[in-house]
N, C-alpha and C. Protein backbone atom coordinates (compact mmCIF):
# COMPACT_ATOMS: atom_id res chain seq x y z
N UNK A 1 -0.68 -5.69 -27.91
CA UNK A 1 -0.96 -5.71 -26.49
C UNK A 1 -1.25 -7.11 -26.01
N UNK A 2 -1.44 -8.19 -26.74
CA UNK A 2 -2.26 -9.23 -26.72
C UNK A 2 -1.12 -10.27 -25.82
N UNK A 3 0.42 -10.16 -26.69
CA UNK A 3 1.56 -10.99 -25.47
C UNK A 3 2.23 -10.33 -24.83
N UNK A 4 2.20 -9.17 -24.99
CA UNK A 4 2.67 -8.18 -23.65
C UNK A 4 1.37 -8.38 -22.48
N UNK A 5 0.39 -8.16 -22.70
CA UNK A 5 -0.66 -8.90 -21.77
C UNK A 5 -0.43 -10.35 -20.91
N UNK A 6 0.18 -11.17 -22.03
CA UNK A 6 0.09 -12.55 -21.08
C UNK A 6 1.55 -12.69 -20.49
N UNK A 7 2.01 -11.93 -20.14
CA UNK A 7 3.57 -12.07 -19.57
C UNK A 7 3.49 -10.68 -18.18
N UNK A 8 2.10 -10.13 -18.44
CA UNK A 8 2.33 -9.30 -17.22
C UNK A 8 2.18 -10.17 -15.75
N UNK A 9 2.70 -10.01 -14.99
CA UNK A 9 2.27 -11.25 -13.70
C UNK A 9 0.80 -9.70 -13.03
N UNK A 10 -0.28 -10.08 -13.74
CA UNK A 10 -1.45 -9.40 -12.85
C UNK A 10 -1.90 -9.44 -11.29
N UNK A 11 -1.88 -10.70 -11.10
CA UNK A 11 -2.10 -10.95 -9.75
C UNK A 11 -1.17 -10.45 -8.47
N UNK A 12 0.16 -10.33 -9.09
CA UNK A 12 1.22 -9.77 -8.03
C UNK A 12 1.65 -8.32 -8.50
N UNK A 13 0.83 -8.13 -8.92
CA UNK A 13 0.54 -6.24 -9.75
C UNK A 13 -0.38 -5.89 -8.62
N UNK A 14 -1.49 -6.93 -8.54
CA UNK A 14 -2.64 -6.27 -7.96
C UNK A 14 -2.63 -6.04 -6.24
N UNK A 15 -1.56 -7.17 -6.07
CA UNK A 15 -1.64 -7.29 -3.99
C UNK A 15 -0.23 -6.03 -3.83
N UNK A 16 0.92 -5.94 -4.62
CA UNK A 16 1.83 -5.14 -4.41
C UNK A 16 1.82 -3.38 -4.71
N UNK A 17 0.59 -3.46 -5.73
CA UNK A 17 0.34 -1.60 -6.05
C UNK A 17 0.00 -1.50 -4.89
N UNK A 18 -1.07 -1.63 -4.17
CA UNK A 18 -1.89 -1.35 -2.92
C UNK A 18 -0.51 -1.55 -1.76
N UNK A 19 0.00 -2.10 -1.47
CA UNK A 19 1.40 -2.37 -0.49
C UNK A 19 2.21 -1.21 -0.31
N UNK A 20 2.78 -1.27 -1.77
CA UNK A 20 3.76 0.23 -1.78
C UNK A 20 3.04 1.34 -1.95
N UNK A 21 1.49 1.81 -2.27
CA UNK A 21 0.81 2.69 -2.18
C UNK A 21 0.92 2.97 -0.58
N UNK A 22 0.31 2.29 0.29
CA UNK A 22 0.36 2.20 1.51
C UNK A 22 1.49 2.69 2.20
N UNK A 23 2.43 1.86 1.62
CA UNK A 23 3.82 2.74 2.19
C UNK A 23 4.64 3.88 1.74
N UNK A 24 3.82 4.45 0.63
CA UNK A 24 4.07 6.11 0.16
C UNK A 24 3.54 6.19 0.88
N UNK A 25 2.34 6.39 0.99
CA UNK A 25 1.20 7.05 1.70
C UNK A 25 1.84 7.16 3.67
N UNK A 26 2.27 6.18 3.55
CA UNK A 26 2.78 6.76 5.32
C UNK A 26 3.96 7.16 5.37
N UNK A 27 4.31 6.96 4.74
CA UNK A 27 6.45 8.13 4.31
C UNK A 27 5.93 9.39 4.16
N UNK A 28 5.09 9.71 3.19
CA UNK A 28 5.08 11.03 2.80
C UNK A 28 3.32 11.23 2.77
N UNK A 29 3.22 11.53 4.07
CA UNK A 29 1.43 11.79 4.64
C UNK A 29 1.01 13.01 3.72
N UNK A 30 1.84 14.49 3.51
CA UNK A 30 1.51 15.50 2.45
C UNK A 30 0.52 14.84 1.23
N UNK A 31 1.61 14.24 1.05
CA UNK A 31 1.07 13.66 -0.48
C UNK A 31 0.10 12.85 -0.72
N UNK A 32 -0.95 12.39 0.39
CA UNK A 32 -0.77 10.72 0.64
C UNK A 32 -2.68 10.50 -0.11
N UNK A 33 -3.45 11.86 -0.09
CA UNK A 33 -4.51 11.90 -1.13
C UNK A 33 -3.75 11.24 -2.61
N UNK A 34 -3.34 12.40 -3.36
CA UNK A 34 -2.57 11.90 -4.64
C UNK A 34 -2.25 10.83 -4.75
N UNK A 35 -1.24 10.76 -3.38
CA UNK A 35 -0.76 8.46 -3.85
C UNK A 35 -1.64 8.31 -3.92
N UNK A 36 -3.06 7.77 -2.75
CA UNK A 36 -4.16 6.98 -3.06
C UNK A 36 -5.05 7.10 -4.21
N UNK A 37 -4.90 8.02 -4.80
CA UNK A 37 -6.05 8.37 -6.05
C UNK A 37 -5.26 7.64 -6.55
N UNK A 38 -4.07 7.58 -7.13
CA UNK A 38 -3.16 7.21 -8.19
C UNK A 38 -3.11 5.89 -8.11
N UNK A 39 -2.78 5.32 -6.99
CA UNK A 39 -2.93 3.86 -6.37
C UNK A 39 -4.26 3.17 -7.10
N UNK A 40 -5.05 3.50 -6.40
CA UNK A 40 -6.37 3.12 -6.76
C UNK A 40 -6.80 3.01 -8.64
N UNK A 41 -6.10 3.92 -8.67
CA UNK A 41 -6.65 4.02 -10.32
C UNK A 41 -5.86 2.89 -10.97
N UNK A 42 -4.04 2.86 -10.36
CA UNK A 42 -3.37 1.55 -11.21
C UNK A 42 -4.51 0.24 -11.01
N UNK A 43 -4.80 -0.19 -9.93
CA UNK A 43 -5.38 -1.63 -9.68
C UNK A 43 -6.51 -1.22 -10.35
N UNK A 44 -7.21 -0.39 -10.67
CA UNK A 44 -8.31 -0.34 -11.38
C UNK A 44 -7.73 -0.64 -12.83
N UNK A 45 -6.76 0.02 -13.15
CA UNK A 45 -6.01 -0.29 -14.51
C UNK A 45 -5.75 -2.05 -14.65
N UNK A 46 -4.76 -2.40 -13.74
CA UNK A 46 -4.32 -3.58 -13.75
C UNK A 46 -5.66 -4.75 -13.77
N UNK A 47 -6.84 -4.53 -13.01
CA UNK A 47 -7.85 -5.52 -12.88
C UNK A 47 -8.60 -5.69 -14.55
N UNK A 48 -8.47 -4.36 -14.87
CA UNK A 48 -9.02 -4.21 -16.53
C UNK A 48 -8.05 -5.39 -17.30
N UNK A 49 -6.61 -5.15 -17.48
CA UNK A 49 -5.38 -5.69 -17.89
C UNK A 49 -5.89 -7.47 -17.38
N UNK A 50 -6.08 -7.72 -16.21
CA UNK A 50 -6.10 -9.21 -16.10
C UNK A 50 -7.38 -9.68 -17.08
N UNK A 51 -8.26 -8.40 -16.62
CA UNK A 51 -9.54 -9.28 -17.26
C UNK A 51 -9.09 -9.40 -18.72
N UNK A 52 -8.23 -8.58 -19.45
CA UNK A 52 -8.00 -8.59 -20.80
C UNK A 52 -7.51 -9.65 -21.17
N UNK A 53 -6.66 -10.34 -19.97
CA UNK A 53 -5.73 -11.43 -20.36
C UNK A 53 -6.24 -12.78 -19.90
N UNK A 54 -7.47 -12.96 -19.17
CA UNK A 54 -8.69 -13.97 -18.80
C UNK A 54 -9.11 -14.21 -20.45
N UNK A 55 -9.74 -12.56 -21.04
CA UNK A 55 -10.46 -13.10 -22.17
C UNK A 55 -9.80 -13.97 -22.98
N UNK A 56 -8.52 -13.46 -23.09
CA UNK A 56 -7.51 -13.65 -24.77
C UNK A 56 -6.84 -14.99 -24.42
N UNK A 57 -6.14 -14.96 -22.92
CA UNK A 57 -5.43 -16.65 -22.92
C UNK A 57 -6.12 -17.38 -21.83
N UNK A 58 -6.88 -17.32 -21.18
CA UNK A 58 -7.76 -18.14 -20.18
C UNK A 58 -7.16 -17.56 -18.94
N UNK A 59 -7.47 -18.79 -18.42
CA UNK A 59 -7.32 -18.29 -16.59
C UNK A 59 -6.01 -18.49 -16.22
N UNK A 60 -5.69 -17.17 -15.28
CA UNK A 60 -4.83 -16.76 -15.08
C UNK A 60 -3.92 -17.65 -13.38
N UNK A 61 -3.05 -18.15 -13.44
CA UNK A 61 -1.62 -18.86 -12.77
C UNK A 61 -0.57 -18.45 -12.20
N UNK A 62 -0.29 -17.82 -10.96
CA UNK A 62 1.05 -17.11 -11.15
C UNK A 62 1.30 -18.09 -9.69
N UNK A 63 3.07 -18.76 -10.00
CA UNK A 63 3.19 -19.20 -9.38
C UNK A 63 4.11 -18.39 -7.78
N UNK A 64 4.15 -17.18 -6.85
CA UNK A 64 4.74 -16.68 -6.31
C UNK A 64 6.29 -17.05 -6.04
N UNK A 65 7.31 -16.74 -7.14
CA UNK A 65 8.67 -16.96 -6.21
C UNK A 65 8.93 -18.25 -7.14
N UNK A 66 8.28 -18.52 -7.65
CA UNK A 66 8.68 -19.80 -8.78
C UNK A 66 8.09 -21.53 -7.90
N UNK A 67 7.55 -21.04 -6.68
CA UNK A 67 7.08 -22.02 -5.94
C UNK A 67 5.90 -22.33 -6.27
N UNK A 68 5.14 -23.89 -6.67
CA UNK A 68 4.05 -24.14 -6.87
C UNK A 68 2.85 -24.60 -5.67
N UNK A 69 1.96 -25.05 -6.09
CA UNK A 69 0.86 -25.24 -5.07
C UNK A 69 1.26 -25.74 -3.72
N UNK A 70 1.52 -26.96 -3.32
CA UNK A 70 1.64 -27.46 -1.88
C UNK A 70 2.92 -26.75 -1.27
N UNK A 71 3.79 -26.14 -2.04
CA UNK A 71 5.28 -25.77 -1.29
C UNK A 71 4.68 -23.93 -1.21
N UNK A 72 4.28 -23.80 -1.71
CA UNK A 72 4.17 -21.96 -2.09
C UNK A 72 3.42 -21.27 -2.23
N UNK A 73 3.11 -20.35 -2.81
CA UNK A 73 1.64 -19.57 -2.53
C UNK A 73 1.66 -19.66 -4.16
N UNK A 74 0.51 -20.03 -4.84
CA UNK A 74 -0.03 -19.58 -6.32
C UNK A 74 -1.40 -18.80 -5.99
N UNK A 75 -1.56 -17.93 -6.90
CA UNK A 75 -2.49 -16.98 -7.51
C UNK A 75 -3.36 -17.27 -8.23
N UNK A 76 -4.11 -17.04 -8.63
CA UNK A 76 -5.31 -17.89 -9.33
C UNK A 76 -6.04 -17.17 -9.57
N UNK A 77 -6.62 -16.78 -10.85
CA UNK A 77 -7.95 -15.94 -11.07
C UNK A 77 -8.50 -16.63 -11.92
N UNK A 78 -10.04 -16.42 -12.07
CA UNK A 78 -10.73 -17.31 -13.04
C UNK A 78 -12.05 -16.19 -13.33
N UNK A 79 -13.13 -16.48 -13.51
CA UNK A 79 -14.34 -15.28 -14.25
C UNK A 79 -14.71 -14.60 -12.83
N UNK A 80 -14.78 -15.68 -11.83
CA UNK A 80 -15.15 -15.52 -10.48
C UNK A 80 -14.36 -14.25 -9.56
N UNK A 81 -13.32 -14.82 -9.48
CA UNK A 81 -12.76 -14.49 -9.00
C UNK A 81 -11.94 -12.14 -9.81
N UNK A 82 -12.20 -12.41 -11.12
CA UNK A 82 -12.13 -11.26 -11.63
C UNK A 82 -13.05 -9.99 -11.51
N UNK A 83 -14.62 -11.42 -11.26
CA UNK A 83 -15.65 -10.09 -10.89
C UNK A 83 -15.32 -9.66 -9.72
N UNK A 84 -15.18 -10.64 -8.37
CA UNK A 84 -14.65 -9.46 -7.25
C UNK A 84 -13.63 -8.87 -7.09
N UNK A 85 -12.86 -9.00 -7.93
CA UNK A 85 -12.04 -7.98 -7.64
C UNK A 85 -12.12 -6.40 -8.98
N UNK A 86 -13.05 -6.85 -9.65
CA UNK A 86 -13.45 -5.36 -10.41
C UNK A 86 -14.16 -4.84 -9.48
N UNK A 87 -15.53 -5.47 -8.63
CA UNK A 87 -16.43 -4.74 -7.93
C UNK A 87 -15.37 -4.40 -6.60
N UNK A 88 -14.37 -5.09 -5.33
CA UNK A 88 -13.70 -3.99 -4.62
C UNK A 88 -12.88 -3.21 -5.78
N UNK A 89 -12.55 -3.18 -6.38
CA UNK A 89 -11.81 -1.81 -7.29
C UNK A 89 -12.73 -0.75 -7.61
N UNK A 90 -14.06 -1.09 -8.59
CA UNK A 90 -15.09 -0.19 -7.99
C UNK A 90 -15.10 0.74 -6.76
N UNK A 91 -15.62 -0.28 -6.47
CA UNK A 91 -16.14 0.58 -4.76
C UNK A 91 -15.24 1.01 -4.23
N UNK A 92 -13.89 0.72 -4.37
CA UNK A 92 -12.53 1.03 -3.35
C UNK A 92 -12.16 2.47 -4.03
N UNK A 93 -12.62 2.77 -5.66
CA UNK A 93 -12.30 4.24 -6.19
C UNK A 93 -13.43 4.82 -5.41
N UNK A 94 -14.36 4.68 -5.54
CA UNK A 94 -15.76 5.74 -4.50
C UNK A 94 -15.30 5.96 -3.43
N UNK A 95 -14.92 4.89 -2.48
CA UNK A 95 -14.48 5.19 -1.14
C UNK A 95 -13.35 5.93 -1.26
N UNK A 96 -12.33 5.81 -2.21
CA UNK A 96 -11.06 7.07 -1.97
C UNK A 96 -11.78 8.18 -2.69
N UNK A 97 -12.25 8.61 -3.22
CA UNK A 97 -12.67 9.51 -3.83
C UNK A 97 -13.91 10.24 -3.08
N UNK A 98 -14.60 9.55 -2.13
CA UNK A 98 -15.24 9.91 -1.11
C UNK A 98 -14.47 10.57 0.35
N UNK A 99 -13.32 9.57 0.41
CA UNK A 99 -12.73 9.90 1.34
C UNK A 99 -11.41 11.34 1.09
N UNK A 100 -11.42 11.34 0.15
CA UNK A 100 -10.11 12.65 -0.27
C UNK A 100 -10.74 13.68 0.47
N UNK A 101 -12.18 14.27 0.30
CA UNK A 101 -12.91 15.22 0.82
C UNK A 101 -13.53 15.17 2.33
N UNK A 102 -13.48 14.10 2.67
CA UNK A 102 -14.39 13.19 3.88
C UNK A 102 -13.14 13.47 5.34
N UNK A 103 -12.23 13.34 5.07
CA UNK A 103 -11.20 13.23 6.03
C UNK A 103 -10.27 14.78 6.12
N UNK A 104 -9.86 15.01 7.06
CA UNK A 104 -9.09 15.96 7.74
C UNK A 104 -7.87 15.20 7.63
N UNK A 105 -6.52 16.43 7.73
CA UNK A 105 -5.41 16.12 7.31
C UNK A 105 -4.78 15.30 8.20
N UNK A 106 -5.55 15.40 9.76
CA UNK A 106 -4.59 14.67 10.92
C UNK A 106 -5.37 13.42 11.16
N UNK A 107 -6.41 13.14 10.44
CA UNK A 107 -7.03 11.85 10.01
C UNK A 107 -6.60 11.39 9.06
N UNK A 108 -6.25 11.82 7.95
CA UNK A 108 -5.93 10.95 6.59
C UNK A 108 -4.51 10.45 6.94
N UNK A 109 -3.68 11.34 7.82
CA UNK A 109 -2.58 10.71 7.31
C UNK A 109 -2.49 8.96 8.34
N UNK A 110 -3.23 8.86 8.94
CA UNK A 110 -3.63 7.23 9.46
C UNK A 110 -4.65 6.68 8.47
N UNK A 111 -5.39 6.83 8.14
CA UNK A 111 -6.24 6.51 7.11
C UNK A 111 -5.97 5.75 5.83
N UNK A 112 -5.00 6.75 4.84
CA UNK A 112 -4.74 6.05 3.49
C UNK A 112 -4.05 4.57 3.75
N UNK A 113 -2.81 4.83 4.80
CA UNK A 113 -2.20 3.69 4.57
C UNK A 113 -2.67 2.12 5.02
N UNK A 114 -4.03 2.54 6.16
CA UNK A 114 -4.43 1.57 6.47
C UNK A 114 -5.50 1.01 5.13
N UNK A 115 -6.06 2.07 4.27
CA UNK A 115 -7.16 2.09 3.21
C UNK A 115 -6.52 1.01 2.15
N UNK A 116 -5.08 1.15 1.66
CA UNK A 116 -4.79 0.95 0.90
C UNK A 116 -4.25 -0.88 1.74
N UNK A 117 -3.65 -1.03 2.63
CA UNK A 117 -3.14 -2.14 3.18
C UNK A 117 -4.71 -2.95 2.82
N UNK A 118 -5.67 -2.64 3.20
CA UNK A 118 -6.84 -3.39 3.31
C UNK A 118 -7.40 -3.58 1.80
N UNK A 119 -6.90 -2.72 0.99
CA UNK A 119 -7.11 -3.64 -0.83
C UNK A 119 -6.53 -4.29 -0.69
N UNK A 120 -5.16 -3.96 -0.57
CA UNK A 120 -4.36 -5.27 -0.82
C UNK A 120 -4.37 -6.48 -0.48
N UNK A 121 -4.87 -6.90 0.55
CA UNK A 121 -5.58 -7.90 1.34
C UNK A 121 -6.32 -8.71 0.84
N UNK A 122 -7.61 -7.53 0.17
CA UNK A 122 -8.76 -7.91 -0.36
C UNK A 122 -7.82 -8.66 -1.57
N UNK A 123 -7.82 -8.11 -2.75
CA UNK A 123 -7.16 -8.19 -3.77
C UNK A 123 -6.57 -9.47 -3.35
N UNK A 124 -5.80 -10.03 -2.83
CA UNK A 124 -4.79 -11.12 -2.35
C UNK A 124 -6.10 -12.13 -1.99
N UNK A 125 -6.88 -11.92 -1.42
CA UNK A 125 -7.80 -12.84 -1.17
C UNK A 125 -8.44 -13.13 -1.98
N UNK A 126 -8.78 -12.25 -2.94
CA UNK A 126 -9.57 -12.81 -4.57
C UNK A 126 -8.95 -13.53 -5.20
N UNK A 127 -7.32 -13.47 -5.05
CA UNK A 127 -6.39 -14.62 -5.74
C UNK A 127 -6.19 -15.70 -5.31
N UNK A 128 -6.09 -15.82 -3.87
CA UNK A 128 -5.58 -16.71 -3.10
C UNK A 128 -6.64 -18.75 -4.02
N UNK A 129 -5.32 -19.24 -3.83
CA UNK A 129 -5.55 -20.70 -4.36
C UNK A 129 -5.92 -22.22 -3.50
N UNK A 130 -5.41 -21.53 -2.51
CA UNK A 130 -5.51 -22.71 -1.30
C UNK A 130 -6.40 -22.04 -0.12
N UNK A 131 -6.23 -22.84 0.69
CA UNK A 131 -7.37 -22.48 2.18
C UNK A 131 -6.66 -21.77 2.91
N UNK A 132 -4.75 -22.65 3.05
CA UNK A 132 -3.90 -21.27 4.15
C UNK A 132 -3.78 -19.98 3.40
N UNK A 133 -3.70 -19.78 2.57
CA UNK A 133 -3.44 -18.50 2.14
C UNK A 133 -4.68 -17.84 2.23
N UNK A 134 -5.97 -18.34 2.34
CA UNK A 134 -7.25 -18.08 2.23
C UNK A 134 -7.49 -17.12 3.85
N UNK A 135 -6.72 -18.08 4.65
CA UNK A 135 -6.90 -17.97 6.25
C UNK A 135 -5.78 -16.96 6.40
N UNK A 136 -4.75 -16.68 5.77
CA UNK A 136 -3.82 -15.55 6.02
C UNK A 136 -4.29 -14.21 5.43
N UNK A 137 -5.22 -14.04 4.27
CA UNK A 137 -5.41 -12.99 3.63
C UNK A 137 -6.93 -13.04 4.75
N UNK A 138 -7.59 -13.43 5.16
CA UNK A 138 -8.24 -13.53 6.18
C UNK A 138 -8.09 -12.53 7.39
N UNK A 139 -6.56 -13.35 7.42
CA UNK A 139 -6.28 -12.36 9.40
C UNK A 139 -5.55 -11.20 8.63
N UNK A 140 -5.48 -10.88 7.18
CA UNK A 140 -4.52 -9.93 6.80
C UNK A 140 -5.85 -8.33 6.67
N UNK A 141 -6.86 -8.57 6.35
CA UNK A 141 -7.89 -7.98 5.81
C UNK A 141 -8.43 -8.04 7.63
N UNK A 142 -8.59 -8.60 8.59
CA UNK A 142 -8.70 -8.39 9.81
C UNK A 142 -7.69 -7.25 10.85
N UNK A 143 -6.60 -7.18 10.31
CA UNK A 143 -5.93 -6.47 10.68
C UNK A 143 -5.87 -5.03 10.08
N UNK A 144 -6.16 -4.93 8.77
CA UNK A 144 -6.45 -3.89 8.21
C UNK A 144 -7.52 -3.01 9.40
């Protein structure tokens, strides 16, 4: 598991589960409890997976699109940056798992997809490497 670990790109695991969760979740509103449990549980999976790959090869680099720092968006996680995003993964399973029961069906189906857009956000902002991307995952988590 140890170089199958360091070849997973974690960071663009973690902003894109929550994305296409989001957009199950508003295609197919029926379903859209299940996506989010399921959702929620991958990035809970995947945040475990980075931290695995923090311990074993250090801090984690992903350059988005093959573009580096001043031209592109890079990703960045370090000890810091892993604890917040275990604690919103935490709290983001309570809140769906609070909310599966909490919400009515002609409420949820606006609900998940905005629930899940707003990890992703988060998540993206725990990575984010620079200040603009800092200020976009900013107005992105504002819009949520």
């Amino acid at each position: 598991m140890g170089a199958a670990a360091a070849t997973i790109p974690w960071g663009a695991l973690l902003i894109v589960l929550p994305l296409l969760g989001a957009i199950a979740c508003f295609v197919w509103p029926n379903a859209a409890k299940k996506l989010a449990l399921g959702t929620v549980f991958a990035v809970l999976l995947s945040v475990a997976g980075l931290g695995f790959r923090l311990t074993t090869v250090g801090a984690y680099r992903h350059a988005v699109g093959g573009w580096g720092a001043p031209l592109g968006i890079e990703l960045v996680a370090d000890g810091v940056s892993l604890l917040m995003l275990a604690a919103a993964s935490i709290v983001g399973l309570g809140i769906t798992i609070y909310a599966t029961a909490y919400f009515q069906a002609r409420q949820s189906s606006r609900f998940w997809p905005l629930w899940l857009f707003l990890l992703g956000s988060l998540n993206a902002r725990f990575l984010s490497a620079d200040i603009f991307n800092l200020y976009v995952t900013l107005e992105l988590v504002g819009l949520a």
